[in-house]
C-alpha atoms as a PDB file:
ATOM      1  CA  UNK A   1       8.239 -20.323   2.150  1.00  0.00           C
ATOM      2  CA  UNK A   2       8.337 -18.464  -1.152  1.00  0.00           C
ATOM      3  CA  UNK A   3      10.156 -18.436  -3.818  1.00  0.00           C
ATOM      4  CA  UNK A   4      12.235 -16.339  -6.554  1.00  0.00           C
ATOM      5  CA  UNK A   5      10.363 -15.534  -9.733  1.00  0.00           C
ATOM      6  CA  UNK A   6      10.804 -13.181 -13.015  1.00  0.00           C
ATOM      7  CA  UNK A   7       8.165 -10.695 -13.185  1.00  0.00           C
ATOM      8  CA  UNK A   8       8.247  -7.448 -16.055  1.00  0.00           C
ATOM      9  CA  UNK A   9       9.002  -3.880 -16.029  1.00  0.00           C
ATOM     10  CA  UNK A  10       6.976  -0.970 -17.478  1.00  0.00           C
ATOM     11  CA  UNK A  11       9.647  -1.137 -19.607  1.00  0.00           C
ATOM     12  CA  UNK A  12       9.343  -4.209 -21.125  1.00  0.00           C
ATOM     13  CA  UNK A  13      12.813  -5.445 -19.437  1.00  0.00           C
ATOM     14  CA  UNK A  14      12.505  -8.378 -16.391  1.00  0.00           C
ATOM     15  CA  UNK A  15      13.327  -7.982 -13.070  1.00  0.00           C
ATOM     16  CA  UNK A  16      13.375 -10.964 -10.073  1.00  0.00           C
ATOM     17  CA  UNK A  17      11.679 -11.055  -7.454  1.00  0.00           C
ATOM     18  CA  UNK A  18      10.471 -12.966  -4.399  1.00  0.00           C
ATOM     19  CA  UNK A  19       7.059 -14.299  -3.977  1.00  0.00           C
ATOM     20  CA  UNK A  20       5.358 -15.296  -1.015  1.00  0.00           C
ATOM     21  CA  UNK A  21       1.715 -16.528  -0.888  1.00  0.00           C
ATOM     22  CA  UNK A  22      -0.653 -17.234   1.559  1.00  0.00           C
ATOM     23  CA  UNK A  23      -0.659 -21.037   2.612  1.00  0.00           C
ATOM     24  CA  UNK A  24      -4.902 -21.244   2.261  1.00  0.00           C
ATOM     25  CA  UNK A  25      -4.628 -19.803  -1.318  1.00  0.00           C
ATOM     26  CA  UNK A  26      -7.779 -17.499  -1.794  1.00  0.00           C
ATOM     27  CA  UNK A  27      -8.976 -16.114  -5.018  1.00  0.00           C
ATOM     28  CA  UNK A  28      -8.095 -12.368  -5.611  1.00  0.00           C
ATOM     29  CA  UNK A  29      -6.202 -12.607  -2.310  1.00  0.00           C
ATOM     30  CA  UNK A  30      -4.537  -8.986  -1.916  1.00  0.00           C
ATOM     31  CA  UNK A  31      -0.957  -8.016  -2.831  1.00  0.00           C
ATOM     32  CA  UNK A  32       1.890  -5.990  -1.176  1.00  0.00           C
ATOM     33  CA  UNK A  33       4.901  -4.790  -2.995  1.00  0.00           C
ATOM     34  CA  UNK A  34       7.960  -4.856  -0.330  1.00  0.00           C
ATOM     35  CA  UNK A  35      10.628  -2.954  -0.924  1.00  0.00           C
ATOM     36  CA  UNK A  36      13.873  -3.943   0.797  1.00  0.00           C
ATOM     37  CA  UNK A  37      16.131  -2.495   3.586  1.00  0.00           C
ATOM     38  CA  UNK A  38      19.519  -1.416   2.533  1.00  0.00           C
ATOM     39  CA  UNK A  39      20.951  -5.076   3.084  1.00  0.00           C
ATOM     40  CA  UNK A  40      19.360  -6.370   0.103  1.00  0.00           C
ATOM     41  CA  UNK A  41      17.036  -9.351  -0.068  1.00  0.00           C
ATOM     42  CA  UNK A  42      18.273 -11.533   2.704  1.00  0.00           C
ATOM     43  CA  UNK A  43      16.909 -14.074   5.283  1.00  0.00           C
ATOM     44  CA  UNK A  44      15.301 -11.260   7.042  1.00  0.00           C
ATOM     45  CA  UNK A  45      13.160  -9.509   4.283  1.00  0.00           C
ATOM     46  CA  UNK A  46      12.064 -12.686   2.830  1.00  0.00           C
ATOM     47  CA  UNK A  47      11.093 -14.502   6.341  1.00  0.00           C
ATOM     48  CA  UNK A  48       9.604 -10.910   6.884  1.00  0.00           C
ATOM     49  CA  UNK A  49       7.664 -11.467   3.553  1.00  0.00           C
ATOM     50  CA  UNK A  50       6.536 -15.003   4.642  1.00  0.00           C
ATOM     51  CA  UNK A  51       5.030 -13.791   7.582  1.00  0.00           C
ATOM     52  CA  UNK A  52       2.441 -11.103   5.669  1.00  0.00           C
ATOM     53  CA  UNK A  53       2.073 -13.700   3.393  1.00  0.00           C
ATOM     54  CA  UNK A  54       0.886 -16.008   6.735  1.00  0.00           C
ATOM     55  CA  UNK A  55      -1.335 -12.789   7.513  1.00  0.00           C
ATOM     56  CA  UNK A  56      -3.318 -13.692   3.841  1.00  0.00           C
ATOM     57  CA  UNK A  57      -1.475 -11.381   1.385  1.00  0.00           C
ATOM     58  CA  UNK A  58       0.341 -12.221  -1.659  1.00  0.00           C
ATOM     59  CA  UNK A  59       3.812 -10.723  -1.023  1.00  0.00           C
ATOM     60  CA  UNK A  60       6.379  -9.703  -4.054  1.00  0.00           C
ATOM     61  CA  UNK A  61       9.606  -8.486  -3.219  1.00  0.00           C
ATOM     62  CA  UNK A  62      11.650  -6.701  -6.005  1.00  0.00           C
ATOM     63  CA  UNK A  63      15.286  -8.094  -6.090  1.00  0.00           C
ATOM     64  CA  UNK A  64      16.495  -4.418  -6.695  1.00  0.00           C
ATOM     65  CA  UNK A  65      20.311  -5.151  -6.213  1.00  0.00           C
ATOM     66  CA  UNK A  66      19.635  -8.154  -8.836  1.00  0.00           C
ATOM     67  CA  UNK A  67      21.124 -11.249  -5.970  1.00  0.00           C
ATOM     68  CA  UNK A  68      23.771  -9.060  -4.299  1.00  0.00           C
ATOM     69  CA  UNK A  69      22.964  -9.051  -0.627  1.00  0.00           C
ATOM     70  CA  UNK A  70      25.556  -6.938   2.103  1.00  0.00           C
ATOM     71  CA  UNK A  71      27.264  -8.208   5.288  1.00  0.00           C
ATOM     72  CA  UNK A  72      28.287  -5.058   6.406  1.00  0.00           C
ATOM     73  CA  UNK A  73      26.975  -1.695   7.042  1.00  0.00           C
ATOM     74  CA  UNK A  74      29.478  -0.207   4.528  1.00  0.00           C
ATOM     75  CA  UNK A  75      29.144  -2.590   1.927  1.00  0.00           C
ATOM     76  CA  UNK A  76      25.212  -2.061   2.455  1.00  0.00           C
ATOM     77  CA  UNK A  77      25.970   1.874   2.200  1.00  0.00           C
ATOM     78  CA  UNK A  78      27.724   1.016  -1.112  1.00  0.00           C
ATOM     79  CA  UNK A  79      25.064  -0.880  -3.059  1.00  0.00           C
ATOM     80  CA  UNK A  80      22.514   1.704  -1.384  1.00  0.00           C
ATOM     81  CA  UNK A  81      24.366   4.475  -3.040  1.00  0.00           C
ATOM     82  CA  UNK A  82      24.674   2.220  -6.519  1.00  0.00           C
ATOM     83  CA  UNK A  83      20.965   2.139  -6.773  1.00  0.00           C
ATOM     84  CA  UNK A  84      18.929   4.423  -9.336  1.00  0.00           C
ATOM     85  CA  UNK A  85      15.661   4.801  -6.646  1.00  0.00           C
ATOM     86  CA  UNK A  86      13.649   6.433  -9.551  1.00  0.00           C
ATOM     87  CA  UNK A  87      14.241   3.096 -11.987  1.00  0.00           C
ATOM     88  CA  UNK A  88      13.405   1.466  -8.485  1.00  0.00           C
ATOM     89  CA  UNK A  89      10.392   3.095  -7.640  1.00  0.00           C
ATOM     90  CA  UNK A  90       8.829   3.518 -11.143  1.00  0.00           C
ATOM     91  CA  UNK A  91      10.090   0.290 -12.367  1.00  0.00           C
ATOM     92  CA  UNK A  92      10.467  -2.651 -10.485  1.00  0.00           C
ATOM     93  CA  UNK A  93       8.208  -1.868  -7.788  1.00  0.00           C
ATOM     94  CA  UNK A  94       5.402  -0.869 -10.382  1.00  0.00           C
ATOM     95  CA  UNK A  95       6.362  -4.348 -12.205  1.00  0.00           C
ATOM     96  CA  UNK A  96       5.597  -5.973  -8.836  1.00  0.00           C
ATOM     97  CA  UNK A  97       2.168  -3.866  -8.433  1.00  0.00           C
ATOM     98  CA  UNK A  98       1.498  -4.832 -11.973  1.00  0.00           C
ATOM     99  CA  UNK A  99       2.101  -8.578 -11.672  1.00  0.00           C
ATOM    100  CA  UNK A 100       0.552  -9.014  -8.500  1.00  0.00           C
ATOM    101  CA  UNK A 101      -2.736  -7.617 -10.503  1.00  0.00           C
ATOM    102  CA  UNK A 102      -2.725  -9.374 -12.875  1.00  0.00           C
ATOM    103  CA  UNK A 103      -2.411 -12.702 -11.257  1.00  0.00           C
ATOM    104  CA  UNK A 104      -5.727 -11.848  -9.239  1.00  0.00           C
ATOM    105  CA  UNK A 105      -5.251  -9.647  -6.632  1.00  0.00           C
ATOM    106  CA  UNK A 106      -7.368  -6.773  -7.035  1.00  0.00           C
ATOM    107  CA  UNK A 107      -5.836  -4.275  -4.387  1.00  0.00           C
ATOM    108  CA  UNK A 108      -2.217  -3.913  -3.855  1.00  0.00           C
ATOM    109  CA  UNK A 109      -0.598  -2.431  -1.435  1.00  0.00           C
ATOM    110  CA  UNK A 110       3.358  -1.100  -0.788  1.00  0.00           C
ATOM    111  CA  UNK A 111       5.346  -1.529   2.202  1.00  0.00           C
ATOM    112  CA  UNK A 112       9.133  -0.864   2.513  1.00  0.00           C
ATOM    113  CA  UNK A 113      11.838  -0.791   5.652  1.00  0.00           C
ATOM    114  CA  UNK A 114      14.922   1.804   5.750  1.00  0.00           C
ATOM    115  CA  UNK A 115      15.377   2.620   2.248  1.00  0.00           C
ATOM    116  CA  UNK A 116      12.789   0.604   1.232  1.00  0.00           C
ATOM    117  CA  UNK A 117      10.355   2.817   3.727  1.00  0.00           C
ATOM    118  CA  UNK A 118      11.433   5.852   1.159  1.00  0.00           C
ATOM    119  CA  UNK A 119      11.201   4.296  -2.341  1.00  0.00           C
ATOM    120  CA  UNK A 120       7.481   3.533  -0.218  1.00  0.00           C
ATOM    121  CA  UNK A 121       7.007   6.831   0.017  1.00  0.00           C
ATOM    122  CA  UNK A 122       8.364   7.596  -3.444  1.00  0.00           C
ATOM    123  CA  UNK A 123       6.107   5.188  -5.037  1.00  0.00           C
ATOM    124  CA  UNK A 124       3.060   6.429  -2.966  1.00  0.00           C
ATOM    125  CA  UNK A 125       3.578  10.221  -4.385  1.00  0.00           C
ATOM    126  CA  UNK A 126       4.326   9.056  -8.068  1.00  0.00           C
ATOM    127  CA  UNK A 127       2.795   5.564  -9.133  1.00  0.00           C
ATOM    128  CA  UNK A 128      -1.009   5.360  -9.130  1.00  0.00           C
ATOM    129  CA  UNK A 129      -0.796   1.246  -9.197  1.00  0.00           C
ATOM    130  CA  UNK A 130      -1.264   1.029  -5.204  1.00  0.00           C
ATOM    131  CA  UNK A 131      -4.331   1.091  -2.814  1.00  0.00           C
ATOM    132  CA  UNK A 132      -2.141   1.682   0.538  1.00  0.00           C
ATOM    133  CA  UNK A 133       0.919   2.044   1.679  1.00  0.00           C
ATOM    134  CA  UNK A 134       2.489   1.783   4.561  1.00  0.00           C
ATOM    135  CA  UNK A 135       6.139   2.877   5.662  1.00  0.00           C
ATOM    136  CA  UNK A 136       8.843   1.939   7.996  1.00  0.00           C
ATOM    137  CA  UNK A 137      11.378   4.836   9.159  1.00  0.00           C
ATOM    138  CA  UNK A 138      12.793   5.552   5.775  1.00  0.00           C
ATOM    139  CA  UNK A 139      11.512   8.789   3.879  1.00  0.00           C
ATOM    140  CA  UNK A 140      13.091  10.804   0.557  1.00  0.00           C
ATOM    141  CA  UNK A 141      14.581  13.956   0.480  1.00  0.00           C
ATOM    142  CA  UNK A 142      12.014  16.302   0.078  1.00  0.00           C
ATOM    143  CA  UNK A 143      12.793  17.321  -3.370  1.00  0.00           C
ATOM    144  CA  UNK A 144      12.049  13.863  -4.606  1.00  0.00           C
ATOM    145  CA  UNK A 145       8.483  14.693  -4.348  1.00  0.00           C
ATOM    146  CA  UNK A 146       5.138  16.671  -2.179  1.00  0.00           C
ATOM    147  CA  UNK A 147       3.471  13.803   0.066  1.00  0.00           C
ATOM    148  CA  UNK A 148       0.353  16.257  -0.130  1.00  0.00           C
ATOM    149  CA  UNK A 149      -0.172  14.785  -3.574  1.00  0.00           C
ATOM    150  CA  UNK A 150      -0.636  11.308  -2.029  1.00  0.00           C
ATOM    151  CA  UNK A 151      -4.278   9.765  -3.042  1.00  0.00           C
ATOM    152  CA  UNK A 152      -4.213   6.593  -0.869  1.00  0.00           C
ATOM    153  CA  UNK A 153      -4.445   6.025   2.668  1.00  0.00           C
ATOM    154  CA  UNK A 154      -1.153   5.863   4.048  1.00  0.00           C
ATOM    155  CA  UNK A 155      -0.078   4.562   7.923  1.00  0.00           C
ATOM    156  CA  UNK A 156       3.831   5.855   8.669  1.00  0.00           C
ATOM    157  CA  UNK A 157       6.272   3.951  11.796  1.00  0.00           C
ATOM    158  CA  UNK A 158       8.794   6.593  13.365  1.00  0.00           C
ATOM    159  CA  UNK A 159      11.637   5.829  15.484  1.00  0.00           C
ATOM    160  CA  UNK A 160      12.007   8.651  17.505  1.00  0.00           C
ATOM    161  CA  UNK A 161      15.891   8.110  18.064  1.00  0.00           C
ATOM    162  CA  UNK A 162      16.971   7.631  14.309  1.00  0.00           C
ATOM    163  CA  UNK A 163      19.948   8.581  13.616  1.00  0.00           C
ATOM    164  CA  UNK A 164      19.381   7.485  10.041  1.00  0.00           C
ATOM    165  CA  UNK A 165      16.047   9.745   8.936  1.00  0.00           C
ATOM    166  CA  UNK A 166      16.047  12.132  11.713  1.00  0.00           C
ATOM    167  CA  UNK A 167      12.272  12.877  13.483  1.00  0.00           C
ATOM    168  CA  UNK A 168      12.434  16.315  11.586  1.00  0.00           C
ATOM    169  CA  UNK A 169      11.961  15.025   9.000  1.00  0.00           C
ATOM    170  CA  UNK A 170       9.407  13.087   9.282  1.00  0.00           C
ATOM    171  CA  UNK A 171       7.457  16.110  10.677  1.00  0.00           C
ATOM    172  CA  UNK A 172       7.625  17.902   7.544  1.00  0.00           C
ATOM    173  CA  UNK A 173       6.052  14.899   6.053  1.00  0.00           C
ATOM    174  CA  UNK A 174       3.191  14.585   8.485  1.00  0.00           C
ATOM    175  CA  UNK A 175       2.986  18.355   7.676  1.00  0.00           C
ATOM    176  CA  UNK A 176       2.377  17.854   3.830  1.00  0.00           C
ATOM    177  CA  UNK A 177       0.077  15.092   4.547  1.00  0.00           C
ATOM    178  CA  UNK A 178      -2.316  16.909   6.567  1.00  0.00           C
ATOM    179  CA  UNK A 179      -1.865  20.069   4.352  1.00  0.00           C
ATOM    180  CA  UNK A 180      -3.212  17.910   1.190  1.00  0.00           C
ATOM    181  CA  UNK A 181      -5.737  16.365   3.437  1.00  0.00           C
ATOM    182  CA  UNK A 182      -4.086  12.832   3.051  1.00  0.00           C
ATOM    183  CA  UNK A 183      -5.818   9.359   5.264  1.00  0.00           C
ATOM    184  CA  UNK A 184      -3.163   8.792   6.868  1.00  0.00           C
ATOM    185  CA  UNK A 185      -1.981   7.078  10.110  1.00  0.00           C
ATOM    186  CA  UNK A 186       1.175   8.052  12.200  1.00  0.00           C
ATOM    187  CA  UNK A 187       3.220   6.321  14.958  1.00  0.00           C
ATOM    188  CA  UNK A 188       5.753   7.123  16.650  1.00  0.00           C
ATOM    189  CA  UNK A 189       8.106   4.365  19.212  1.00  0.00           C
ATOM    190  CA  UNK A 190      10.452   5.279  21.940  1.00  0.00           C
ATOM    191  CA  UNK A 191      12.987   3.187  19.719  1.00  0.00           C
ATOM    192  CA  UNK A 192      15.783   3.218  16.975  1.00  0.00           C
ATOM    193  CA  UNK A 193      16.493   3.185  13.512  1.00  0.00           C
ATOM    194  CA  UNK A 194      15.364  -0.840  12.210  1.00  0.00           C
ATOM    195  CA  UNK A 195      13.633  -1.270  15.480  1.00  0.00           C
ATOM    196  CA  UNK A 196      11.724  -3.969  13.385  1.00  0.00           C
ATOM    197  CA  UNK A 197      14.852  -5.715  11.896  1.00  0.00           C
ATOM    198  CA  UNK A 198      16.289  -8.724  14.622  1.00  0.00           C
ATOM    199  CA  UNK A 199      19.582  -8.970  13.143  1.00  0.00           C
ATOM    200  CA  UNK A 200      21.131  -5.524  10.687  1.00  0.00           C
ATOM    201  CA  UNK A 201      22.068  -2.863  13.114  1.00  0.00           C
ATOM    202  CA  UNK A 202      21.182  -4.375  16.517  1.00  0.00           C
ATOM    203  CA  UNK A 203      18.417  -1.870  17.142  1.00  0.00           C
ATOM    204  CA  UNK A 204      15.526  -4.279  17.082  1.00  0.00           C
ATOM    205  CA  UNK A 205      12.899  -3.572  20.152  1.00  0.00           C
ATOM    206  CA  UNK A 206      10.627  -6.392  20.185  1.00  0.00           C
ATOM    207  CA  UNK A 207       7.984  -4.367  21.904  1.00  0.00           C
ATOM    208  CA  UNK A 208       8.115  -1.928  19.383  1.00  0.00           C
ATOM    209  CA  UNK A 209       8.371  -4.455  16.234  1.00  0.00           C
ATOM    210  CA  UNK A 210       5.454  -6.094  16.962  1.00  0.00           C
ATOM    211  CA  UNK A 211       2.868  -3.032  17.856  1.00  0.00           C
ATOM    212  CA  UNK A 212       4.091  -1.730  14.315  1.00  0.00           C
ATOM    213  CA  UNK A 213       3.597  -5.370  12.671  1.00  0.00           C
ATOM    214  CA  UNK A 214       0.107  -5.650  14.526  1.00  0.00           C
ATOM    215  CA  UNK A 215      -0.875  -1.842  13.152  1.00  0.00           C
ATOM    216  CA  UNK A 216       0.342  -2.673   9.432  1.00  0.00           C
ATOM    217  CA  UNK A 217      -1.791  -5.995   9.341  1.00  0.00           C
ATOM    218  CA  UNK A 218      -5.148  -4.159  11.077  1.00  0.00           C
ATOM    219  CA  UNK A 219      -4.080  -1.646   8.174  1.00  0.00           C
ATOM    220  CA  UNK A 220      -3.388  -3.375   5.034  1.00  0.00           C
ATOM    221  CA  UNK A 221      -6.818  -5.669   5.983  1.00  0.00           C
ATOM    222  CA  UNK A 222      -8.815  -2.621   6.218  1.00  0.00           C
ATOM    223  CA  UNK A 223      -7.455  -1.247   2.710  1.00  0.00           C
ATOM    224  CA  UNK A 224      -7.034  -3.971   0.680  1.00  0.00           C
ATOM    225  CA  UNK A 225      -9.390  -6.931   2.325  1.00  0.00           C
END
């Protein structure tokens, strides 16, 4: 079980979070920033935290809607559409990155479901704090940035029938990746949106959820271990 801590901004201001670490504490065990579904930071994201944390990583979760967590899809749309994904990305995520560094992990990696899979992304293309990231069907809107630019290896999980972030565009970012010559992984499941997610929309595929979980381990041991 983790807990909730106050980590800093680039900015100098504070920002919570939640911190999972590994059980068998290792020295300069590595980090991953997660980065929140839509809902918030519920039961789900932090028991989802836990578990990478079981896998030997030091986990920090920005609290990016500051405690608020949805029940419903439209409240979830609401605080979604409330959130400044720049000040996210650049911010709060970084802040994570940075503590997690400076605490003694010396690779970091980022990791983000749903909307958290695009401030991911966005954080991949425009914050040079990470070693890998990896993202869960949940990308930007292309003028938010080129994923060609992208200087880290990079695995990506696709739905194929997501009604959310449709496959099209996640072929223009497989695209840009292979036109900058970008490591990267991509996989695609015979699944919905939040395939991963047990509870949220009711899409979760077990099958599905745990090749994905299995790949993102193998991954983030390769990159950061």
């Amino acid at each position: 079980m983790g807990s909730m801590i106050d980590f800093s901004r680039p900015d100098g201001k504070t920002a919570p979070g939640y911190l999972a670490e590994p059980a068998i504490a290792k020295e300069h065990a590595p980090g991953v920033v997660m980065l929140e579904e839509w809902w918030g930071v519920n039961e789900q994201i932090k028991e989802t935290a836990d578990r990478l944390a079981a896998a030997g990583f030091r986990v920090l979760v920005p609290d990016l809607y500051r405690g608020r967590v949805a029940a419903t899809g439209d409240e979830a749309n609401h605080l979604m559409q409330g959130l400044d994904f720049g000040d996210a990305a650049m911010q709060d995520a970084r802040g994570a990155a940075t503590f997690l560094k400076s605490t003694g992990s010396l690779k970091v990696g980022v990791t983000g479901f749903c909307m958290g899979g695009a401030l991911a992304l966005l954080s991949a293309m425009h914050v040079s704090d990470y070693d890998a990231a990896v993202i869960w069907y949940g990308y930007p809107p292309t003028e938010a940035g080129d994923p060609a630019n992208i200087r880290i290896p990079i695995m990506l999980h696709w739905a194929i029938d997501d009604e959310h972030f449709p496959l099209e565009g996640a072929e223009r970012i497989e695209e840009r990746l292979v036109a900058g010559k970008v490591h990267h992984q991509t996989h695609r499941y015979l699944a919905k949106h939040a395939f991963y997610n047990p509870g949220g929309l009711g899409n979760h595929d077990p099958d599905a959820a745990e090749t994905a979980w299995e790949r993102t381990v193998e991954f983030f041991n390769e990159n950061l271990k």
